[in-house]
ModelCIF file with pLDDT and N, C-alpha, C, O atoms, coordinates in Angstrom:
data_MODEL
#
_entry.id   MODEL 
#
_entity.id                         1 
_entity.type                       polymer 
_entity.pdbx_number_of_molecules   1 
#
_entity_poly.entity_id                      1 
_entity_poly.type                           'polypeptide(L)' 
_entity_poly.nstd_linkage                   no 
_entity_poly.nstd_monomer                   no 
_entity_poly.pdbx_seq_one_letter_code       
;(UNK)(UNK)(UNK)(UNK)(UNK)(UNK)(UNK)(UNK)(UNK)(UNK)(UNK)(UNK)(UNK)(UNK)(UNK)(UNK)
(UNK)(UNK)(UNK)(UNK)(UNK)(UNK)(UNK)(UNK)(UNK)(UNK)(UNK)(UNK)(UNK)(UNK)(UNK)(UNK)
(UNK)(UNK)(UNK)(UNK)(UNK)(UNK)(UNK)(UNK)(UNK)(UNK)(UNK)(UNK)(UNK)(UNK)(UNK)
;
_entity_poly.pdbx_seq_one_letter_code_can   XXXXXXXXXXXXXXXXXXXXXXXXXXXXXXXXXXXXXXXXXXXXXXX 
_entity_poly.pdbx_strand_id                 A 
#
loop_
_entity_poly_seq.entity_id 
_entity_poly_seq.num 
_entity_poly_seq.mon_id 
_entity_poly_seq.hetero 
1 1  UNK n 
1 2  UNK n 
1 3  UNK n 
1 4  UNK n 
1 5  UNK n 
1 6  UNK n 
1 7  UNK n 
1 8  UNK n 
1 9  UNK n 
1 10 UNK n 
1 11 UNK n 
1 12 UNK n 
1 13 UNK n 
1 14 UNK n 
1 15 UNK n 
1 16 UNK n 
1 17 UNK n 
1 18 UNK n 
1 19 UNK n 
1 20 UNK n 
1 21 UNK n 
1 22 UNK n 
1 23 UNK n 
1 24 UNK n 
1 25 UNK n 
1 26 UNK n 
1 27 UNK n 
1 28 UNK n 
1 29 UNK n 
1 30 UNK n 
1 31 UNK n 
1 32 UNK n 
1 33 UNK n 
1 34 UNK n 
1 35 UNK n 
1 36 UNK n 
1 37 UNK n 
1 38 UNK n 
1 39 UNK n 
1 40 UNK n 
1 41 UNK n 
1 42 UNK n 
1 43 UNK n 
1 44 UNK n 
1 45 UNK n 
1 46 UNK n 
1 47 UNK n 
#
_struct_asym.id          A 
_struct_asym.entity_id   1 
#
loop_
_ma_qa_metric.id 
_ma_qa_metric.mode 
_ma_qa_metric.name 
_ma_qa_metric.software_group_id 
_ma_qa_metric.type 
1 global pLDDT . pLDDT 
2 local  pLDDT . pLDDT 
#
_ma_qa_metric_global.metric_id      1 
_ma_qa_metric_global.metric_value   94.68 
_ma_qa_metric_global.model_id       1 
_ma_qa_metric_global.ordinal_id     1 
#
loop_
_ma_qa_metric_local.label_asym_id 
_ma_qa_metric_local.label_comp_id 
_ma_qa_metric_local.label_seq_id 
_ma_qa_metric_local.metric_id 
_ma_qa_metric_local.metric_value 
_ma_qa_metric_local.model_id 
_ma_qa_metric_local.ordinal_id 
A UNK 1  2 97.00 1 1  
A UNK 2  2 96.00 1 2  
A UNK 3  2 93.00 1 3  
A UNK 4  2 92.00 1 4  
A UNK 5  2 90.00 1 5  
A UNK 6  2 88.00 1 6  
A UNK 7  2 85.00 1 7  
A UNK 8  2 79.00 1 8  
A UNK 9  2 84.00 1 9  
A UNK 10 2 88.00 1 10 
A UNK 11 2 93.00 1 11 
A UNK 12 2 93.00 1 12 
A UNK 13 2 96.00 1 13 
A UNK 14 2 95.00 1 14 
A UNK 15 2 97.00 1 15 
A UNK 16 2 97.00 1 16 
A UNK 17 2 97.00 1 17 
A UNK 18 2 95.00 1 18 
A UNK 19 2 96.00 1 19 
A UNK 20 2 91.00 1 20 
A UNK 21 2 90.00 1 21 
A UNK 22 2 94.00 1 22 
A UNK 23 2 95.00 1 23 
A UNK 24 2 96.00 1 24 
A UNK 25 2 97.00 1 25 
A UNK 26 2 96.00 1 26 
A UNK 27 2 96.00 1 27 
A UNK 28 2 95.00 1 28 
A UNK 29 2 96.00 1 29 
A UNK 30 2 95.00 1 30 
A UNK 31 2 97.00 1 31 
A UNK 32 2 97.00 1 32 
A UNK 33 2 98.00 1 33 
A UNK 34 2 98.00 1 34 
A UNK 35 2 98.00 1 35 
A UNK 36 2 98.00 1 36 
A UNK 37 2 98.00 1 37 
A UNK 38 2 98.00 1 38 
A UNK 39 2 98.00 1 39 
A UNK 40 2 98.00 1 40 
A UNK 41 2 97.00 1 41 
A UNK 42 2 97.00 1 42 
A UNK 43 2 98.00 1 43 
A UNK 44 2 97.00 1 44 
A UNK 45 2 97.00 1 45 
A UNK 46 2 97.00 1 46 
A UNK 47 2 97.00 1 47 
#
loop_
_atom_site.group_PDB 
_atom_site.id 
_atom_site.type_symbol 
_atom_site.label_atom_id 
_atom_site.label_alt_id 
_atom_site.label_comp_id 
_atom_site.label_asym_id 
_atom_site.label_entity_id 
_atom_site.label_seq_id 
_atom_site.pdbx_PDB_ins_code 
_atom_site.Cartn_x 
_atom_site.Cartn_y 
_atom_site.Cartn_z 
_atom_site.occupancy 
_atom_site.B_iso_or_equiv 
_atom_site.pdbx_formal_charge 
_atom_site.auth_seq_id 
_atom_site.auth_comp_id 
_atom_site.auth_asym_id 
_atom_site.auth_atom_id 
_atom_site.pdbx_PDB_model_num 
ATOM 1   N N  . UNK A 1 1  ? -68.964 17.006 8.805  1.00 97.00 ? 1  UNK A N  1 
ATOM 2   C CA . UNK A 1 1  ? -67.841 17.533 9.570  1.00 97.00 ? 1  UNK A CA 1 
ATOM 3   C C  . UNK A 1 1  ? -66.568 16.754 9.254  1.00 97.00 ? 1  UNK A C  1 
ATOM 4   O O  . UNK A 1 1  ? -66.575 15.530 9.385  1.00 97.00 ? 1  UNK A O  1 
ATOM 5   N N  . UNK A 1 2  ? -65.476 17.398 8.846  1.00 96.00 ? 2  UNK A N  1 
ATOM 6   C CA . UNK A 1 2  ? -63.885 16.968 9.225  1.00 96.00 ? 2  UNK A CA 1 
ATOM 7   C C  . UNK A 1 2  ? -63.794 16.081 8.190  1.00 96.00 ? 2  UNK A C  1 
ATOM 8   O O  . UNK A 1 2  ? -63.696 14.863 8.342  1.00 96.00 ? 2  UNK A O  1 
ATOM 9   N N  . UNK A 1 3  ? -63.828 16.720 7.017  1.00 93.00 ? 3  UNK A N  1 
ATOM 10  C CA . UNK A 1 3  ? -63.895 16.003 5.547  1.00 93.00 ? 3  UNK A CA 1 
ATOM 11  C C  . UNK A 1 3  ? -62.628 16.823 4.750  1.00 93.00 ? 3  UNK A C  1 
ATOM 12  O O  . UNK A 1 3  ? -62.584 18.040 4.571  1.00 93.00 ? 3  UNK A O  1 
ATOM 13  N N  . UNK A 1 4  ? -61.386 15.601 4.229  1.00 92.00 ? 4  UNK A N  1 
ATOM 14  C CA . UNK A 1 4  ? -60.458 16.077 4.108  1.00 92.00 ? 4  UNK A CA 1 
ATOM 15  C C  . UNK A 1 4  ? -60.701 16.723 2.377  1.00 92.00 ? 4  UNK A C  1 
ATOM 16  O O  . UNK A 1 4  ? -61.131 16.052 1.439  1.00 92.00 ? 4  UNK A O  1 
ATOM 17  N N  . UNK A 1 5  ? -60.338 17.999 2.334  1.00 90.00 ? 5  UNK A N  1 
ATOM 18  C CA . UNK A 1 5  ? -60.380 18.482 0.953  1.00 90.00 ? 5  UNK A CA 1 
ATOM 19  C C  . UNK A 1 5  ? -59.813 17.787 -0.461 1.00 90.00 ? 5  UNK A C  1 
ATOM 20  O O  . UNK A 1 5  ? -58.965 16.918 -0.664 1.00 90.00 ? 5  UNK A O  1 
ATOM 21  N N  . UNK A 1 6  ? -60.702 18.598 -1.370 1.00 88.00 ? 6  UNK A N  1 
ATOM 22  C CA . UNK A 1 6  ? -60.826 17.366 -2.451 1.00 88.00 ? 6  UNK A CA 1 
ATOM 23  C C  . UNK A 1 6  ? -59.077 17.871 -3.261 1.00 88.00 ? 6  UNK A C  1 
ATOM 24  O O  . UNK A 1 6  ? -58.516 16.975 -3.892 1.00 88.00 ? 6  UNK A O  1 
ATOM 25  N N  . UNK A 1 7  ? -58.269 19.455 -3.162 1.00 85.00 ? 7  UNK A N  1 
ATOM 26  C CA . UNK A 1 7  ? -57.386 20.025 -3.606 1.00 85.00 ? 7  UNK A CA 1 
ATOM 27  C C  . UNK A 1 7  ? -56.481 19.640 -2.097 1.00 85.00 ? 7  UNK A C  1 
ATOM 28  O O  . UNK A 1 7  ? -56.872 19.440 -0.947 1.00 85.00 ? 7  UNK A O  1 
ATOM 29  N N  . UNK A 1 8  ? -55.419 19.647 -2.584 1.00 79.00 ? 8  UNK A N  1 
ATOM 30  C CA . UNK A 1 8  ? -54.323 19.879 -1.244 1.00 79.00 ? 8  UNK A CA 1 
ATOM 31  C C  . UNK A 1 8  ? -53.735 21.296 -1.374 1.00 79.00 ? 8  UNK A C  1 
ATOM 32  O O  . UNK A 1 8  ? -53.782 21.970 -2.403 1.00 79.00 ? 8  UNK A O  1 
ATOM 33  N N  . UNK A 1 9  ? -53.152 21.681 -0.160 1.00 84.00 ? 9  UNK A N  1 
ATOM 34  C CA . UNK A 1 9  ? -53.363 22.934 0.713  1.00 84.00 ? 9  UNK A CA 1 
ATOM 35  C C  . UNK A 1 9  ? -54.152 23.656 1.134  1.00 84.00 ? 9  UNK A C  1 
ATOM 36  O O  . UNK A 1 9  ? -55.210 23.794 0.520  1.00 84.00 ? 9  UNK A O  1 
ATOM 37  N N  . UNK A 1 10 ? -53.830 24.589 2.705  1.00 88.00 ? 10 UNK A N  1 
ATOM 38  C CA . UNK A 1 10 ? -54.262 24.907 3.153  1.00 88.00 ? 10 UNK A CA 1 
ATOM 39  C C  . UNK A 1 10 ? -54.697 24.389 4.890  1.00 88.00 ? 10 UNK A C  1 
ATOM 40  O O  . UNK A 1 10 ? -53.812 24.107 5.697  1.00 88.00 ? 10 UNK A O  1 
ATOM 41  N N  . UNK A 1 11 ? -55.568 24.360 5.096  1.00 93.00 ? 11 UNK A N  1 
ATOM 42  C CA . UNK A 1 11 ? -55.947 23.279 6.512  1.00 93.00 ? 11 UNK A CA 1 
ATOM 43  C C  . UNK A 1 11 ? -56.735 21.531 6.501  1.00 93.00 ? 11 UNK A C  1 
ATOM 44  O O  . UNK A 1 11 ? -57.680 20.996 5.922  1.00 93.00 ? 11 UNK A O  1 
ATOM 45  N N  . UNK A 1 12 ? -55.962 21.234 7.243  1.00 93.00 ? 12 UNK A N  1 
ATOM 46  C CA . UNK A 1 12 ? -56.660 19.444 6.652  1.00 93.00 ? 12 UNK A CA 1 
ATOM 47  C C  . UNK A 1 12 ? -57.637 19.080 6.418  1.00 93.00 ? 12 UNK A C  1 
ATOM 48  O O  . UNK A 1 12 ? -57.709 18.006 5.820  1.00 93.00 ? 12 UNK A O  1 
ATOM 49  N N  . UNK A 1 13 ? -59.299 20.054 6.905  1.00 96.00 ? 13 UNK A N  1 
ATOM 50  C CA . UNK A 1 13 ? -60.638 19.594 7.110  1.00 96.00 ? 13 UNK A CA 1 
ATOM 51  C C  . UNK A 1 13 ? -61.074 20.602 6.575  1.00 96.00 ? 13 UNK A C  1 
ATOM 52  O O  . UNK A 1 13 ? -60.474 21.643 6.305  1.00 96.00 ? 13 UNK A O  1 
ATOM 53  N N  . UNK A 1 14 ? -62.306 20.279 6.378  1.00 95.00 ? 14 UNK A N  1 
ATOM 54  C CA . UNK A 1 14 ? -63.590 20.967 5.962  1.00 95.00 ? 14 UNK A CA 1 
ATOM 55  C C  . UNK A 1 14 ? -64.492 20.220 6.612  1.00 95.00 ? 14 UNK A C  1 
ATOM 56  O O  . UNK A 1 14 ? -64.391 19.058 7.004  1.00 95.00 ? 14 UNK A O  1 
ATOM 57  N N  . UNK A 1 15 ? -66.104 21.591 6.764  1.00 97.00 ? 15 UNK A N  1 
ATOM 58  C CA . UNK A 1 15 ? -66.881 20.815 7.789  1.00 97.00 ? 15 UNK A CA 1 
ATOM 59  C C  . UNK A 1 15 ? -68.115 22.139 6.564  1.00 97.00 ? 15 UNK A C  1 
ATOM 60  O O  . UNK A 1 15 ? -67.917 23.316 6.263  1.00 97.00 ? 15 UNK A O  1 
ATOM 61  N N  . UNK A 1 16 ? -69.237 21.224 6.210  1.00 97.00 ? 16 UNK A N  1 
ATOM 62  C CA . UNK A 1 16 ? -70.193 21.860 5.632  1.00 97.00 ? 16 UNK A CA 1 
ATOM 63  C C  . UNK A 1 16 ? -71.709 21.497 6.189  1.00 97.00 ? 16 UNK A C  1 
ATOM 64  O O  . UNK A 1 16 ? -72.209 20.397 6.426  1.00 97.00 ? 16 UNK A O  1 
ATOM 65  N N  . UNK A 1 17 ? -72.338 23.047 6.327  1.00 97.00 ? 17 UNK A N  1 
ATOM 66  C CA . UNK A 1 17 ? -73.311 23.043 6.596  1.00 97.00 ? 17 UNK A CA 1 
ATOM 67  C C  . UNK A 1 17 ? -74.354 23.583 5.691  1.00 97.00 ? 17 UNK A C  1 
ATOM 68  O O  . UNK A 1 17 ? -73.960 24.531 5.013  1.00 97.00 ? 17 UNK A O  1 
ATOM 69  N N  . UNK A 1 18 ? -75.470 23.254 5.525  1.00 95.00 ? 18 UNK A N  1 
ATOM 70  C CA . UNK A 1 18 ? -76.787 23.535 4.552  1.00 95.00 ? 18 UNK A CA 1 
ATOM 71  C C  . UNK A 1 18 ? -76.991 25.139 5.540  1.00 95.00 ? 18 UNK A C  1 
ATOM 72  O O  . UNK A 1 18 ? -76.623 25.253 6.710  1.00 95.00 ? 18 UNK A O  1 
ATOM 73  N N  . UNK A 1 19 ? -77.584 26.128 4.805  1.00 96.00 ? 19 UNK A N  1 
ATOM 74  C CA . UNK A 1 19 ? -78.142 26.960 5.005  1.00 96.00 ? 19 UNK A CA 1 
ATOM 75  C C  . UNK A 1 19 ? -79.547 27.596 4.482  1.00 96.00 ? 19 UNK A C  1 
ATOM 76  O O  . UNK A 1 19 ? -79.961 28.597 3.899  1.00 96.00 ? 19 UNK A O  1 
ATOM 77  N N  . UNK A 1 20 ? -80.067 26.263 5.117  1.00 91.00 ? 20 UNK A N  1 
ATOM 78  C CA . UNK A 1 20 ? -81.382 26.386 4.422  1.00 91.00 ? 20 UNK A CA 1 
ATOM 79  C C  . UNK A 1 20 ? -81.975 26.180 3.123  1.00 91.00 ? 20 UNK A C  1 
ATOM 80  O O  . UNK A 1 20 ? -83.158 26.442 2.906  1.00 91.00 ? 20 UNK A O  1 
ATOM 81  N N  . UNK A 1 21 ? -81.144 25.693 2.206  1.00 90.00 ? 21 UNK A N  1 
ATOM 82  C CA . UNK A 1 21 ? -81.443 25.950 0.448  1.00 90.00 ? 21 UNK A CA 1 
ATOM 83  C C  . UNK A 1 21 ? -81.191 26.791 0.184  1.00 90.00 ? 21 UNK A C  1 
ATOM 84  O O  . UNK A 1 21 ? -81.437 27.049 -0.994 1.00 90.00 ? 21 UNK A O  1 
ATOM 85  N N  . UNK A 1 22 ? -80.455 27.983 1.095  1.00 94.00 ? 22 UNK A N  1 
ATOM 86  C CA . UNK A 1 22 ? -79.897 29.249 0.004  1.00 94.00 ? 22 UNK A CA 1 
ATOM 87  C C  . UNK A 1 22 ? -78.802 29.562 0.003  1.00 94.00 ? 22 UNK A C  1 
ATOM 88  O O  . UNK A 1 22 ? -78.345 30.636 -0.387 1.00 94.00 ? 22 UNK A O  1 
ATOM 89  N N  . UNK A 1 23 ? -78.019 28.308 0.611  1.00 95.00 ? 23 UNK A N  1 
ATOM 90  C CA . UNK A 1 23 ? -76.352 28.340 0.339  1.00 95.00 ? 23 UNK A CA 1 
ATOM 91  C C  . UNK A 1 23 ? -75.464 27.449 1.087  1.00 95.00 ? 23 UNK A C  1 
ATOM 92  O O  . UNK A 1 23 ? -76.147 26.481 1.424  1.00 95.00 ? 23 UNK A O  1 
ATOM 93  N N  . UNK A 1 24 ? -74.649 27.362 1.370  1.00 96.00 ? 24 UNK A N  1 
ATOM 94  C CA . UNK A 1 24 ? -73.624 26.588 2.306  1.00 96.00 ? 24 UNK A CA 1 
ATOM 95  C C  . UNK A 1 24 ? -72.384 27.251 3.145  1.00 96.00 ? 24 UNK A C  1 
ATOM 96  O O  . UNK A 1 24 ? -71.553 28.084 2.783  1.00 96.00 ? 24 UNK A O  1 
ATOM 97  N N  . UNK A 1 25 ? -72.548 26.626 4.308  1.00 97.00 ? 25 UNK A N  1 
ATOM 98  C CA . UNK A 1 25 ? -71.452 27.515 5.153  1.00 97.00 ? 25 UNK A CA 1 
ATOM 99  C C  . UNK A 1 25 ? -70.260 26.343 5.172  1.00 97.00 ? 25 UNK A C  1 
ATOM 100 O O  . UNK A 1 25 ? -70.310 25.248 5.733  1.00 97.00 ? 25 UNK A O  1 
ATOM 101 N N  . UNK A 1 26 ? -69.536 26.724 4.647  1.00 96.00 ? 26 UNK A N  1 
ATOM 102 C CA . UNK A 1 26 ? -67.912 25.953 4.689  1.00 96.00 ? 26 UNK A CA 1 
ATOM 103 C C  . UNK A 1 26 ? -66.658 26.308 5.661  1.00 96.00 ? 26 UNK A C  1 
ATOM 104 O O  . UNK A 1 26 ? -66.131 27.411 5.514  1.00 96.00 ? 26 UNK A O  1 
ATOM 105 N N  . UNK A 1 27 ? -66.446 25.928 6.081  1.00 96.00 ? 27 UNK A N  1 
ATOM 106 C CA . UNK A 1 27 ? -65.554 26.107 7.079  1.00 96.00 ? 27 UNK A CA 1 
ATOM 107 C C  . UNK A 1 27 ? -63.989 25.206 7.050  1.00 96.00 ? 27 UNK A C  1 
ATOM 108 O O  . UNK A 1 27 ? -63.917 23.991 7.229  1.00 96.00 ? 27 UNK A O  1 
ATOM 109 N N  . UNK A 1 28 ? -62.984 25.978 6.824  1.00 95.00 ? 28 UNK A N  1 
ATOM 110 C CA . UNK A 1 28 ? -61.664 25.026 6.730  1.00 95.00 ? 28 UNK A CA 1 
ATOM 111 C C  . UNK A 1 28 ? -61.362 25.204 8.256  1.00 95.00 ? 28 UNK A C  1 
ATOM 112 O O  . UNK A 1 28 ? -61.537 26.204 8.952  1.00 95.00 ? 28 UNK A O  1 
ATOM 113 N N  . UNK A 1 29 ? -60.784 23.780 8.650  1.00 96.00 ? 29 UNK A N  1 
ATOM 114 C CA . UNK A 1 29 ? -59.849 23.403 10.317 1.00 96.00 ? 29 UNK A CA 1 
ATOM 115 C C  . UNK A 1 29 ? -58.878 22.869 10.196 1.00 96.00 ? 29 UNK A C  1 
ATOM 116 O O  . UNK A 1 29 ? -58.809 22.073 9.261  1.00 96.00 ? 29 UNK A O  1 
ATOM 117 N N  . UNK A 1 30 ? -57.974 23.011 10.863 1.00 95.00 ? 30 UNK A N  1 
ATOM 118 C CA . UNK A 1 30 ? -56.776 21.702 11.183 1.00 95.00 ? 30 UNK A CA 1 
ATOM 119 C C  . UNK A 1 30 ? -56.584 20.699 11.838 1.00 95.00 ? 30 UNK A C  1 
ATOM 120 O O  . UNK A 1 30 ? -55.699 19.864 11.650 1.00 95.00 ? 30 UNK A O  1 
ATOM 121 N N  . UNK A 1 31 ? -57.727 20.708 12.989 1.00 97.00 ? 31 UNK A N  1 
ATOM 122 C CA . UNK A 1 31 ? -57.789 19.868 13.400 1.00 97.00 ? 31 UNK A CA 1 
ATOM 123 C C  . UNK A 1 31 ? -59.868 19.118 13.480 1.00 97.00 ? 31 UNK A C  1 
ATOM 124 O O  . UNK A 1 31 ? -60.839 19.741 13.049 1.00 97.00 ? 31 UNK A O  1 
ATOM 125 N N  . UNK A 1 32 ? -59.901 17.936 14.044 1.00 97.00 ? 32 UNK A N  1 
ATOM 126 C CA . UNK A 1 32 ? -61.141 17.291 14.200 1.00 97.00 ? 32 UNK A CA 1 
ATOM 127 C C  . UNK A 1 32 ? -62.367 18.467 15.106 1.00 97.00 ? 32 UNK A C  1 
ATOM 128 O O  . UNK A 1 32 ? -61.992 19.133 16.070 1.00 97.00 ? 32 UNK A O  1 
ATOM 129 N N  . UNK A 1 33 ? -63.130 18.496 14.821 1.00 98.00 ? 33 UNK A N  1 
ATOM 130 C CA . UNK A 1 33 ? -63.925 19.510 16.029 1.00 98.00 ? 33 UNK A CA 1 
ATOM 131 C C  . UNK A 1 33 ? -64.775 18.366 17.021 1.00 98.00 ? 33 UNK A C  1 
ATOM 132 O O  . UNK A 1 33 ? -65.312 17.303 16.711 1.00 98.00 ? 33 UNK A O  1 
ATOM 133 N N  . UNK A 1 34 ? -64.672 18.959 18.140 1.00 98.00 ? 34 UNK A N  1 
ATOM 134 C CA . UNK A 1 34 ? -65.479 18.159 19.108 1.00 98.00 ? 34 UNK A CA 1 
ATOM 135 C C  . UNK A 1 34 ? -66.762 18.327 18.923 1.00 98.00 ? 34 UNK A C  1 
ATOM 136 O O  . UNK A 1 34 ? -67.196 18.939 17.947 1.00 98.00 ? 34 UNK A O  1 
ATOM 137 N N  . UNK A 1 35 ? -67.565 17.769 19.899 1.00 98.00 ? 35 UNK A N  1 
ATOM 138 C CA . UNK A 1 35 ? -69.395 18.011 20.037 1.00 98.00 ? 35 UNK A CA 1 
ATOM 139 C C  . UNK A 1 35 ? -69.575 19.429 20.353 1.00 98.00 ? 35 UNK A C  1 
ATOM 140 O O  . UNK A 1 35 ? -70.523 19.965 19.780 1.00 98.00 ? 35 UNK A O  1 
ATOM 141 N N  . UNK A 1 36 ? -68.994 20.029 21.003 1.00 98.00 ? 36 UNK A N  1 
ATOM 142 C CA . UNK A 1 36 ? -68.996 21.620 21.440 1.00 98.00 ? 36 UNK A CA 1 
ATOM 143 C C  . UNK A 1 36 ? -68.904 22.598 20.400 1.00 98.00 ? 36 UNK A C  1 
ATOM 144 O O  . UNK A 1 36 ? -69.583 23.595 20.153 1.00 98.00 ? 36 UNK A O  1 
ATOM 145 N N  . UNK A 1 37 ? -67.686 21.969 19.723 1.00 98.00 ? 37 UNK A N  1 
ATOM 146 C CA . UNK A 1 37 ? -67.858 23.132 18.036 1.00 98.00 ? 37 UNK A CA 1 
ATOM 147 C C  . UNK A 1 37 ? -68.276 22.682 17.067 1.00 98.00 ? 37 UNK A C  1 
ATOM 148 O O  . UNK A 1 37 ? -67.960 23.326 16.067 1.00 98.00 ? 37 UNK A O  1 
ATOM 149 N N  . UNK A 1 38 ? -68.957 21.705 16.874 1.00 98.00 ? 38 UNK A N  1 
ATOM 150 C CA . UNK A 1 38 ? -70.254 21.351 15.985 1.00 98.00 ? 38 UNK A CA 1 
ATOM 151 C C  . UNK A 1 38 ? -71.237 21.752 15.935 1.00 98.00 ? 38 UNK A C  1 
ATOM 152 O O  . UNK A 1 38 ? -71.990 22.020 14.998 1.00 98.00 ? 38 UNK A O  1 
ATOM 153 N N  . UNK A 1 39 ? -71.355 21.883 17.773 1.00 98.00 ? 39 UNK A N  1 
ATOM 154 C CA . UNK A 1 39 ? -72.697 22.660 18.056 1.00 98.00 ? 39 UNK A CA 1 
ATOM 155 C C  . UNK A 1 39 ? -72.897 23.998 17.414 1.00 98.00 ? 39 UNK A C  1 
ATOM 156 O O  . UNK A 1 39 ? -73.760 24.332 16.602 1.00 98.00 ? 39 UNK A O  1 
ATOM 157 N N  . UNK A 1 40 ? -71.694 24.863 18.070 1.00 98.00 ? 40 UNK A N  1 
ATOM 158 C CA . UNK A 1 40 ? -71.639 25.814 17.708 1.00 98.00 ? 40 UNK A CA 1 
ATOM 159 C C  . UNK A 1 40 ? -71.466 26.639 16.359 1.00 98.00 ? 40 UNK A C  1 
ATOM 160 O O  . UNK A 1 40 ? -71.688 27.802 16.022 1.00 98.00 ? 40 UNK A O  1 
ATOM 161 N N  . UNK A 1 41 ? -70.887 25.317 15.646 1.00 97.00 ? 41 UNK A N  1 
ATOM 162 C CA . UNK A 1 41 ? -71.331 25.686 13.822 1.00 97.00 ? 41 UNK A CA 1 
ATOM 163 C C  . UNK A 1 41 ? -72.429 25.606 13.576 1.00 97.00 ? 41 UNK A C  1 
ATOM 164 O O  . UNK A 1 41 ? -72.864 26.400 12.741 1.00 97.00 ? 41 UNK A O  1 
ATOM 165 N N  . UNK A 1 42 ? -73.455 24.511 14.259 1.00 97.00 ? 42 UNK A N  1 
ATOM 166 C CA . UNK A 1 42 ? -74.366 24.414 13.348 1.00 97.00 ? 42 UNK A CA 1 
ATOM 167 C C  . UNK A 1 42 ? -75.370 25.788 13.990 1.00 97.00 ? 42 UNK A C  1 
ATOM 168 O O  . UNK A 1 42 ? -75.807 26.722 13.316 1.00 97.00 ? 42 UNK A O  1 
ATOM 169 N N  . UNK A 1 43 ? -75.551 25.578 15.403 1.00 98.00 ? 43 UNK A N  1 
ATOM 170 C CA . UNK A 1 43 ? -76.565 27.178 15.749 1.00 98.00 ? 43 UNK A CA 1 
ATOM 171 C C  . UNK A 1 43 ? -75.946 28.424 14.978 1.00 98.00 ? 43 UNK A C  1 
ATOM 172 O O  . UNK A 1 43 ? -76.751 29.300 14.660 1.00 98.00 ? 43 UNK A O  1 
ATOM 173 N N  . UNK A 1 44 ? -74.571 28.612 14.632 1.00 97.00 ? 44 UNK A N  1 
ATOM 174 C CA . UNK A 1 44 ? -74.040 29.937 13.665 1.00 97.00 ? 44 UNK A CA 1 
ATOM 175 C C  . UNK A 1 44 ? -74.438 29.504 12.291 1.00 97.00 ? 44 UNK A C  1 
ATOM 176 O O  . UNK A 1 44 ? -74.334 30.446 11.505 1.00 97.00 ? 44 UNK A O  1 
ATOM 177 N N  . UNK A 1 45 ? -74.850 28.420 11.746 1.00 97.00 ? 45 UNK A N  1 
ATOM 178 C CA . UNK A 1 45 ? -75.656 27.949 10.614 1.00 97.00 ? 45 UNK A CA 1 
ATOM 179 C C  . UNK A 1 45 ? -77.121 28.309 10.381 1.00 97.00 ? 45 UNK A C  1 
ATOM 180 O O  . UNK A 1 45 ? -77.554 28.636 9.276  1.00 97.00 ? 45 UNK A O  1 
ATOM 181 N N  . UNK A 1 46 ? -77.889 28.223 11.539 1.00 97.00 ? 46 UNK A N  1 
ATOM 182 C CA . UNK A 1 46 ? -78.708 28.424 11.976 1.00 97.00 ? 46 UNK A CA 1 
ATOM 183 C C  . UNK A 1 46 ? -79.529 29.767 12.088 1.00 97.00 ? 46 UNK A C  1 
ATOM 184 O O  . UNK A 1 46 ? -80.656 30.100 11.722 1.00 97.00 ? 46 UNK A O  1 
ATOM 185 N N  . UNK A 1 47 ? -78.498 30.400 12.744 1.00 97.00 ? 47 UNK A N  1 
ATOM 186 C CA . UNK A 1 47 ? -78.366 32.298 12.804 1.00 97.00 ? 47 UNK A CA 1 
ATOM 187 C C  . UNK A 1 47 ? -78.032 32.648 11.230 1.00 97.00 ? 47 UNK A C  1 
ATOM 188 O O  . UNK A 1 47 ? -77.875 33.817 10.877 1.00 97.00 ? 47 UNK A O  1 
#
């Protein structure tokens, strides 16, 4: 979570999740995510 991109522009963070071995869910933010939307990435990771 909240890993600043390796290119500039766009939104300050990236937050990556495994999808099992059959891909990755990437997500750009602007700001830090709390425990609440971590959660909620990772159960939409999950799904």
């Amino acid at each position: 979570f909240d890993v600043r991109p390796m290119n500039p522009g766009g939104p300050a963070l990236r937050s990556h999740l495994r999808l099992g071995g059959l891909g990755v869910l990437a997500v750009a933010h602007d700001a830090s995510l709390d425990a609440e939307q971590r959660a909620s990435l990772e159960e939409l990771a999950t799904a």
